[in-house]
Protein backbone atom coordinates (compact mmCIF):
# COMPACT_ATOMS: atom_id res chain seq x y z
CA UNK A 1 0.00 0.00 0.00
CA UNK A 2 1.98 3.36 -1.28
CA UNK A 3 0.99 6.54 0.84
CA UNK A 4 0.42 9.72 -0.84
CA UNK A 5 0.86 13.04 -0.23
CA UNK A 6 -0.80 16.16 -1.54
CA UNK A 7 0.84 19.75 -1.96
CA UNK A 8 -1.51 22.53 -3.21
CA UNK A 9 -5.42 21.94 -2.81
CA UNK A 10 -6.78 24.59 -4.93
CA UNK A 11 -8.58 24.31 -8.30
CA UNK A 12 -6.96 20.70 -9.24
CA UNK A 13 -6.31 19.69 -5.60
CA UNK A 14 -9.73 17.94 -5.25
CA UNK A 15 -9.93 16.32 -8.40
CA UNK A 16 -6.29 14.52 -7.19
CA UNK A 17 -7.20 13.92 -4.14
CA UNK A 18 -10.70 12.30 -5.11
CA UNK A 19 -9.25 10.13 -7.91
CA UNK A 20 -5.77 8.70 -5.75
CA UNK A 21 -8.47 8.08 -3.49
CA UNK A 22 -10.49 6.02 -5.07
CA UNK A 23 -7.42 4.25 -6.48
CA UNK A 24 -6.78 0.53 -4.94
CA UNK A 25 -3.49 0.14 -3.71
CA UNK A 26 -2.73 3.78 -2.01
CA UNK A 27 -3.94 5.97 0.51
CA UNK A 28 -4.13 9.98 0.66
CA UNK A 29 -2.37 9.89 4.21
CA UNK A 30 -1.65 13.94 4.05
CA UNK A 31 -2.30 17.45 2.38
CA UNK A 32 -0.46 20.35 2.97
CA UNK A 33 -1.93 24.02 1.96
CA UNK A 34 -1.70 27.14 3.10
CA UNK A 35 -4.64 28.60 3.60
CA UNK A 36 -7.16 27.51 6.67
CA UNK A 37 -10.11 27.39 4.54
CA UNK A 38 -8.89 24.62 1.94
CA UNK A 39 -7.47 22.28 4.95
CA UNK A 40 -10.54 22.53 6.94
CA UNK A 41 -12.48 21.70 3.54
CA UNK A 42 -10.30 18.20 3.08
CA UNK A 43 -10.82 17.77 6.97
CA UNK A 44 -14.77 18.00 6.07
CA UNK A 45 -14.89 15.87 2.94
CA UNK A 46 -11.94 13.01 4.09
CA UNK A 47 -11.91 12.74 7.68
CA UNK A 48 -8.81 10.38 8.16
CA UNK A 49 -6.30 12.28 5.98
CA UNK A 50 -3.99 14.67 8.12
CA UNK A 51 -3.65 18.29 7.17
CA UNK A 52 -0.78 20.88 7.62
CA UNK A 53 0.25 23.83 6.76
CA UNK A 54 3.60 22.93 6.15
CA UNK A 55 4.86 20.83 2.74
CA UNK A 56 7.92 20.68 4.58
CA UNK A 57 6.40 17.83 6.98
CA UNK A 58 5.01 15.53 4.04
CA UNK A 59 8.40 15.92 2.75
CA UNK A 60 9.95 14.48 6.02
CA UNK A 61 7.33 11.92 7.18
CA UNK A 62 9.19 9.02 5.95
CA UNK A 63 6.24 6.76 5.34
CA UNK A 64 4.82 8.72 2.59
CA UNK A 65 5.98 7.17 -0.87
CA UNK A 66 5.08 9.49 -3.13
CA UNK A 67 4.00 13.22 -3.70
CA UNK A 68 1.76 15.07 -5.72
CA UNK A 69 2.88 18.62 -6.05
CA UNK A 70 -0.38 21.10 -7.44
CA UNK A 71 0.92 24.58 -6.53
CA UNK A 72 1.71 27.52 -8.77
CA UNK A 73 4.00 26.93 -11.89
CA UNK A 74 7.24 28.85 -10.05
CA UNK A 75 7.08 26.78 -6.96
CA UNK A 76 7.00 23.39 -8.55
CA UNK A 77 10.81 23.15 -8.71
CA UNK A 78 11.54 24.23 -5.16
CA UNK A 79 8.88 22.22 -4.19
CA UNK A 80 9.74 19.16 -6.40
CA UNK A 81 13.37 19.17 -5.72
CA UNK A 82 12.94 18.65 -1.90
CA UNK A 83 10.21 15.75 -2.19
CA UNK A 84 13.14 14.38 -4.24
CA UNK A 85 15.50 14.99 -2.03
CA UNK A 86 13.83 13.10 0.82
CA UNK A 87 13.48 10.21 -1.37
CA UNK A 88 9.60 10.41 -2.89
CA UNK A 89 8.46 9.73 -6.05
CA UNK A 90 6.85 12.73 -7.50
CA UNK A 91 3.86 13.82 -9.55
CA UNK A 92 3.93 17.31 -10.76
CA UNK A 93 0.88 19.73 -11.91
CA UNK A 94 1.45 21.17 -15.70
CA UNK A 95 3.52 22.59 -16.56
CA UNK A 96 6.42 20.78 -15.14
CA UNK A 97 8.46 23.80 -14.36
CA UNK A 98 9.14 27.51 -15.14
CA UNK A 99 11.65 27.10 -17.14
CA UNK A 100 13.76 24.78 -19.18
CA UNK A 101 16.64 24.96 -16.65
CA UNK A 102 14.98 24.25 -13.58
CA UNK A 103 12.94 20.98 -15.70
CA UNK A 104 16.50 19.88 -16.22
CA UNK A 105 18.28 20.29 -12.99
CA UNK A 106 15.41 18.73 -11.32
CA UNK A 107 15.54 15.38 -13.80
CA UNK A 108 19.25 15.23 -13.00
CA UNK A 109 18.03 15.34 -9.46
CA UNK A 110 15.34 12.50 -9.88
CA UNK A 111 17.80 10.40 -11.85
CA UNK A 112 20.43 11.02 -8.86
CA UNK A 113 18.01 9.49 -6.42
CA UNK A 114 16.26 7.04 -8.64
CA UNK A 115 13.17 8.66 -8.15
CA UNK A 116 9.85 8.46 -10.33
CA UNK A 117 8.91 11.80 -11.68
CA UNK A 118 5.40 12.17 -13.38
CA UNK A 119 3.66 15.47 -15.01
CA UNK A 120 0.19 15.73 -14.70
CA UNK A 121 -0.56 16.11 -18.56
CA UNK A 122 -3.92 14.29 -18.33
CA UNK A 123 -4.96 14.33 -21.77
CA UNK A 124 -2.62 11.86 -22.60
CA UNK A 125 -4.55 9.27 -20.40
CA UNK A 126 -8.01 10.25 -22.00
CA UNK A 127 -9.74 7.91 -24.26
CA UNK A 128 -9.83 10.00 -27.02
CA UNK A 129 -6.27 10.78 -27.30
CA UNK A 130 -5.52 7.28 -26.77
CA UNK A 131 -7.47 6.22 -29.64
CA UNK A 132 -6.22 8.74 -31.98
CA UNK A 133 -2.35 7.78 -30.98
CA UNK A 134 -3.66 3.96 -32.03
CA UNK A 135 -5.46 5.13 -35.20
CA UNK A 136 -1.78 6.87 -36.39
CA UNK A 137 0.19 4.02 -35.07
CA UNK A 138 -1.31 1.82 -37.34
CA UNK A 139 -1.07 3.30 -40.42
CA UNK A 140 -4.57 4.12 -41.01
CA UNK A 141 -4.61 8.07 -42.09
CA UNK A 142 -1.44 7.79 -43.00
CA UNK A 143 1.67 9.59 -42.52
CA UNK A 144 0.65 12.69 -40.24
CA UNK A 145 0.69 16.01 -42.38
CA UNK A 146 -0.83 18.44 -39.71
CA UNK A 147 -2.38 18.73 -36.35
CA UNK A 148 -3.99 21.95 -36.04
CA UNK A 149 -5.63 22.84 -32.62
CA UNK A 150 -7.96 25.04 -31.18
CA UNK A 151 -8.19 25.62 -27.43
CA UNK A 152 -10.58 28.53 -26.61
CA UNK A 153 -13.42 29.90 -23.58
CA UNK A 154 -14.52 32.93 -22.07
CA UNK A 155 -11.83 32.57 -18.87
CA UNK A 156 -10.34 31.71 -16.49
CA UNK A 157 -8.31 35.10 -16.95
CA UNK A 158 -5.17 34.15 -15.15
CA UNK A 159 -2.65 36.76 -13.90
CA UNK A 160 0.33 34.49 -13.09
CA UNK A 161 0.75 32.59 -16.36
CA UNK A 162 -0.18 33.27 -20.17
CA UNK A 163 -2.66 31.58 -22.08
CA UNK A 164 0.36 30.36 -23.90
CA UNK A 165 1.76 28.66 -20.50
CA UNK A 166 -1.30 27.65 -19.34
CA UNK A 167 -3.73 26.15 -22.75
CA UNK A 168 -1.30 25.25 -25.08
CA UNK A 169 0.64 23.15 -22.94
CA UNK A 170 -2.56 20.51 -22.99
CA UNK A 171 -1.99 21.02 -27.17
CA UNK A 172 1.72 20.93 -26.78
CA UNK A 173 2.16 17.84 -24.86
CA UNK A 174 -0.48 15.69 -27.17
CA UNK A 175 1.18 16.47 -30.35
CA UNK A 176 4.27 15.12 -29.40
CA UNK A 177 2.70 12.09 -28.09
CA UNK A 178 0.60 11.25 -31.01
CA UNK A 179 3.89 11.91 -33.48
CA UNK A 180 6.41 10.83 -31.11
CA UNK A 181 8.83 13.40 -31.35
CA UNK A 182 9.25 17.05 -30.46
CA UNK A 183 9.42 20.12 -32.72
CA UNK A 184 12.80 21.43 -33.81
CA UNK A 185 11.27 25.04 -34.04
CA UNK A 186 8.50 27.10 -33.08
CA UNK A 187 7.04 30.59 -34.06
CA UNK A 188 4.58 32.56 -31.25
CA UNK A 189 2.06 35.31 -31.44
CA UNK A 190 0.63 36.78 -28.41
CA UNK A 191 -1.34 39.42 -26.62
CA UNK A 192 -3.03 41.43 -23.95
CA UNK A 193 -6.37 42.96 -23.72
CA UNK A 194 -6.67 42.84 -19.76
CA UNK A 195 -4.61 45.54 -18.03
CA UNK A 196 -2.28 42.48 -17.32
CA UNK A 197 1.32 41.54 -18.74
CA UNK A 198 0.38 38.03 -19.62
CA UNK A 199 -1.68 37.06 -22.88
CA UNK A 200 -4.87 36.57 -22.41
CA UNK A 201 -4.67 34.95 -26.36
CA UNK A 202 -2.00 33.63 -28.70
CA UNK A 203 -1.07 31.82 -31.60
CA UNK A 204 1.95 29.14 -32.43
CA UNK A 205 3.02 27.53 -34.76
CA UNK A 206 5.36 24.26 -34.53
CA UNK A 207 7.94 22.97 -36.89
CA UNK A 208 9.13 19.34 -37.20
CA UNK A 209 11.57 19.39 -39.67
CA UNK A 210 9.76 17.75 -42.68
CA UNK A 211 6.78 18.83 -43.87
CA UNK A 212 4.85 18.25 -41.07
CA UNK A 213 3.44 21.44 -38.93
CA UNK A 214 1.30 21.86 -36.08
CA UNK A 215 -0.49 25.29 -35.09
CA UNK A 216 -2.59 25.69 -31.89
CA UNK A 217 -4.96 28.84 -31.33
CA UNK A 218 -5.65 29.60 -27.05
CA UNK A 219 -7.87 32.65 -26.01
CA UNK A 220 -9.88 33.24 -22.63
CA UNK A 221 -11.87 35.32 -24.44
CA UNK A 222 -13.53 34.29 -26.96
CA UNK A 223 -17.26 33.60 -27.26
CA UNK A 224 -17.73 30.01 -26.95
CA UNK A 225 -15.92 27.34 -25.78
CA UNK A 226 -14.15 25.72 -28.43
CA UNK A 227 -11.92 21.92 -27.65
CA UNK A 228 -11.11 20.92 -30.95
CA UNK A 229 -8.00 19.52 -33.32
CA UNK A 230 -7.80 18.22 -36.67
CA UNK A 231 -4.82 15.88 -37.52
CA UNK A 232 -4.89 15.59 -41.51
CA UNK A 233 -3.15 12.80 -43.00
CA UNK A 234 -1.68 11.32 -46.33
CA UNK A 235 -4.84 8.70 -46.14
CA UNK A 236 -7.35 9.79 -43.98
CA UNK A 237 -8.47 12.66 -41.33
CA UNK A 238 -9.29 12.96 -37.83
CA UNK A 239 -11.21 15.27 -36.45
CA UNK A 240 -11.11 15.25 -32.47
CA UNK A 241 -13.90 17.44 -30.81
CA UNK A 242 -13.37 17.24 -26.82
CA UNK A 243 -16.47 19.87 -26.24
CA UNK A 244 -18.63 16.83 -27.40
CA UNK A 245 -20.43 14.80 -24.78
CA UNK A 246 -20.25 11.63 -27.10
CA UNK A 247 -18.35 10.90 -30.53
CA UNK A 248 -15.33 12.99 -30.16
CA UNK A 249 -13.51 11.10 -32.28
CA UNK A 250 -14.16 11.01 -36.06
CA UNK A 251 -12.27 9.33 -38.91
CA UNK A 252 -13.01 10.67 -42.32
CA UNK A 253 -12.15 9.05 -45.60
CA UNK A 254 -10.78 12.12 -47.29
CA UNK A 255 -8.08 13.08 -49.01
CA UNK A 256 -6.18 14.40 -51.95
CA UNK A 257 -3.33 13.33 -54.71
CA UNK A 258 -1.94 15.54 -56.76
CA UNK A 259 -0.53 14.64 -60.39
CA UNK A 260 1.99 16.17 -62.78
CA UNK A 261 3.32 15.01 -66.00
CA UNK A 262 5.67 16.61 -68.51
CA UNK A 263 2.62 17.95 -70.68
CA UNK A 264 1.23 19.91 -67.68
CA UNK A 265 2.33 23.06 -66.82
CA UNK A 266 0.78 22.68 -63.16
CA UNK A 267 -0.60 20.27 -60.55
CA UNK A 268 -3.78 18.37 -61.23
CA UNK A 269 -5.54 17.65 -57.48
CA UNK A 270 -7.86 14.90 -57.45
CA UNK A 271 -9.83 14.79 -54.29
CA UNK A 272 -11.46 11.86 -52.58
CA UNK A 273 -14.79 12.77 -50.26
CA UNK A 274 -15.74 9.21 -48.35
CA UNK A 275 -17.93 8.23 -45.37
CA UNK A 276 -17.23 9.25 -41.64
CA UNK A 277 -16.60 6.72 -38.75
CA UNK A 278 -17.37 7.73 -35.04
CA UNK A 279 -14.21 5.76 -33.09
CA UNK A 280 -15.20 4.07 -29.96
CA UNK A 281 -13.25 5.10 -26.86
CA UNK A 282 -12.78 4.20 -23.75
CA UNK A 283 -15.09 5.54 -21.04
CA UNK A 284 -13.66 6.66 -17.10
CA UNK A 285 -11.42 10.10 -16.08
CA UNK A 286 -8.64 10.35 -17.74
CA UNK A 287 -6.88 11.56 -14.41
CA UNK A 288 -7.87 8.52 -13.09
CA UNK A 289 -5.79 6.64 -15.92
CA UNK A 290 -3.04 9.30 -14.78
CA UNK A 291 -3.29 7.75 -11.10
CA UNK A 292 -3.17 4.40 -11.81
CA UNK A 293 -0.08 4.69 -14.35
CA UNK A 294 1.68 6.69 -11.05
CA UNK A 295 1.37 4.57 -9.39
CA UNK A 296 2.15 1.39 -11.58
CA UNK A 297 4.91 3.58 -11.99
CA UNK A 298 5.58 3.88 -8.46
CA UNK A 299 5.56 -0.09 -7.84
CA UNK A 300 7.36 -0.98 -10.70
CA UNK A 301 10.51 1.41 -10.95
CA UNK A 302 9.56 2.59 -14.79
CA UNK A 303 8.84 5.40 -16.83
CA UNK A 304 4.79 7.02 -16.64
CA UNK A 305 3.19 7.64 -19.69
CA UNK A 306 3.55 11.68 -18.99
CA UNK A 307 6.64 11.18 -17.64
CA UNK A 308 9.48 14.54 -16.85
CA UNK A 309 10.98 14.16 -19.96
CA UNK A 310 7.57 14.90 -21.26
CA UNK A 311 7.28 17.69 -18.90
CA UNK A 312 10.92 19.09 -19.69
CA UNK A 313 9.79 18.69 -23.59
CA UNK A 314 6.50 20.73 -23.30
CA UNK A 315 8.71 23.50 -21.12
CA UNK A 316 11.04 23.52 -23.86
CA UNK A 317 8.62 24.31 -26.39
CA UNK A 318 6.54 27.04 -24.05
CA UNK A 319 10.05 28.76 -23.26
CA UNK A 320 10.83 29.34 -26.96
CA UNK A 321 7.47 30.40 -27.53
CA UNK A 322 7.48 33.15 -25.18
CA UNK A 323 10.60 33.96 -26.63
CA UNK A 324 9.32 34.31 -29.93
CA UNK A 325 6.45 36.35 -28.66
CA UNK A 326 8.73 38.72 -27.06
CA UNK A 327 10.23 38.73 -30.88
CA UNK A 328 7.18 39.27 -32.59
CA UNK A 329 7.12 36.09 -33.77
CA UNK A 330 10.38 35.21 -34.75
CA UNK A 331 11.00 31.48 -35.21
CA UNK A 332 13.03 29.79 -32.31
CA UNK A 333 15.21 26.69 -33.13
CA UNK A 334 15.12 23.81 -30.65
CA UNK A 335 17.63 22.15 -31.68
């Protein structure tokens, strides 16, 4: 039986708590937060879990196994580093870190100490992304010619982290699990309508080094709320709407060639319209699925699913980005 402990009970704090919960195999034993209010809340709703307004003693109660760090973005490292330190297994809240450096220093860290370092990039675990990942492993749209992405609502207006940081780290981190690789560049638009220094919307667009491209679109501010991404392929098309309550995967049997011979002065483009297939997923919380591959994770000494090289290889791309919004756009190489 692993024992778990929880950093940070705010807006994701109870959906951790209630899904580690209801996991077989580990306990909640503790939650640290600062504020009163929250602890007297987990008191309320899960009697036999301690409470404390101190990290530090979760960190140093040597019968926890494992913690789950859900704070703001620029204490995760800190934070992180000292679970580590005291030998637990760690799951961190997206994103990973604040910046590229601290991602790497703490890997080093968790590689040091053998320790199993998660990132809480849930999509990854949801049906839907699951069964697009087995539609393109198997061939059947063919090789992967775009992923375009749109991630939009009417809030939450954060003041700590851009939209960029914040949205397009879910789009981020599912591209390079579907393709398997990360982008060698990337090219950022941003900005601010709020009275705020963050952007409130932005644009990106992601370079692989081939002809394949991926471009994601974040506001908290637009007029409807919008959870959808089209992967186009060399065979077929998927179109992945997570705003629907059922069917949010569909495979369409479209497509184009395109033909030249020495007689034609351009490109003919023949274009093939078929029928539409509704995939069938998976059903249960995808941050359950996260859970349960922790803490497989946690029993078996391996590598999650989202694991920190994930999370390092989402910061990577979300620190160039700002970079290239601070440029006006300006394409930043990765490698």
């Amino acid at each position: 039986m692993k024992q778990i402990g929880l950093v940070g009970y705010g807006y994701w704090g109870p959906n951790l708590i209630r899904n580690f919960s209801e996991l077989k195999g580990c306990r909640v034993k503790a939650v640290a937060d600062r504020s009163a209010e929250q602890l007297a809340l987990v008191k309320k709703l899960y009697p036999e879990v301690a409470v404390t307004s101190d990290a530090g003693e979760l960190f140093r109660d040597e019968s926890i196994d494992g913690v789950i760090i859900a704070t703001p973005i620029p204490t995760h490292y800190k934070l992180a580093a000292e679970a580590i330190r005291h030998g637990k297994d760690v799951l961190v809240e997206k994103s990973f870190t604040a910046s590229l450096s601290e991602a790497r220093r703490l890997l080093a860290l968790a590689e040091a100490k053998k320790r199993v370092v998660a990132v809480d990039h849930t999509f990854l675990y949801s049906g839907a992304v699951q069964a697009i990942k087995k539609l393109i492993d198997s061939g059947a749209i063919g090789r992967v010619q775009y992923i375009d992405s749109s991630r939009l609502n009417l809030g939450r207006i954060k003041s700590d982290i851009s939209v960029i940081w914040d949205l397009m780290s879910h789009d981020i981190a599912i591209m390079g699990y579907l393709l398997g690789r990360t982008p060698t560049s990337v090219s950022a638009t941003g900005i601010s309508h709020t009275l705020r220094t963050v952007e409130n919307m932005g644009y990106m667009t992601l370079f692989f080094g081939d002809d394949t491209i991926g471009h994601v679109t974040a506001s908290w501010v637009a007029p409807l709320k919008v959870r959808r991404m089209i992967i186009g392929g060399t065979k077929k098309m998927i179109v992945y709407d997570d705003a629907e309550a059922h069917d949010k995967v569909k495979l369409y049997d479209v497509g184009y060639t395109v033909t030249r011979d020495n007689s034609q002065s351009r490109p003919r483009f023949d274009y093939r319209r078929g029928g539409v297939s509704v995939q069938k997923i998976n059903g249960g919380e995808a941050l359950g699925g996260l859970a349960k591959d922790f803490l497989r994770c946690m029993n078996e000494r391996s590598l999650p699913v989202s694991s920190g090289k994930t999370g390092l290889e989402v910061v990577q791309v979300l620190e160039a980005a700002t970079k290239s919004v601070a440029a006006n756009g300006k394409e930043i190489k990765l490698r």
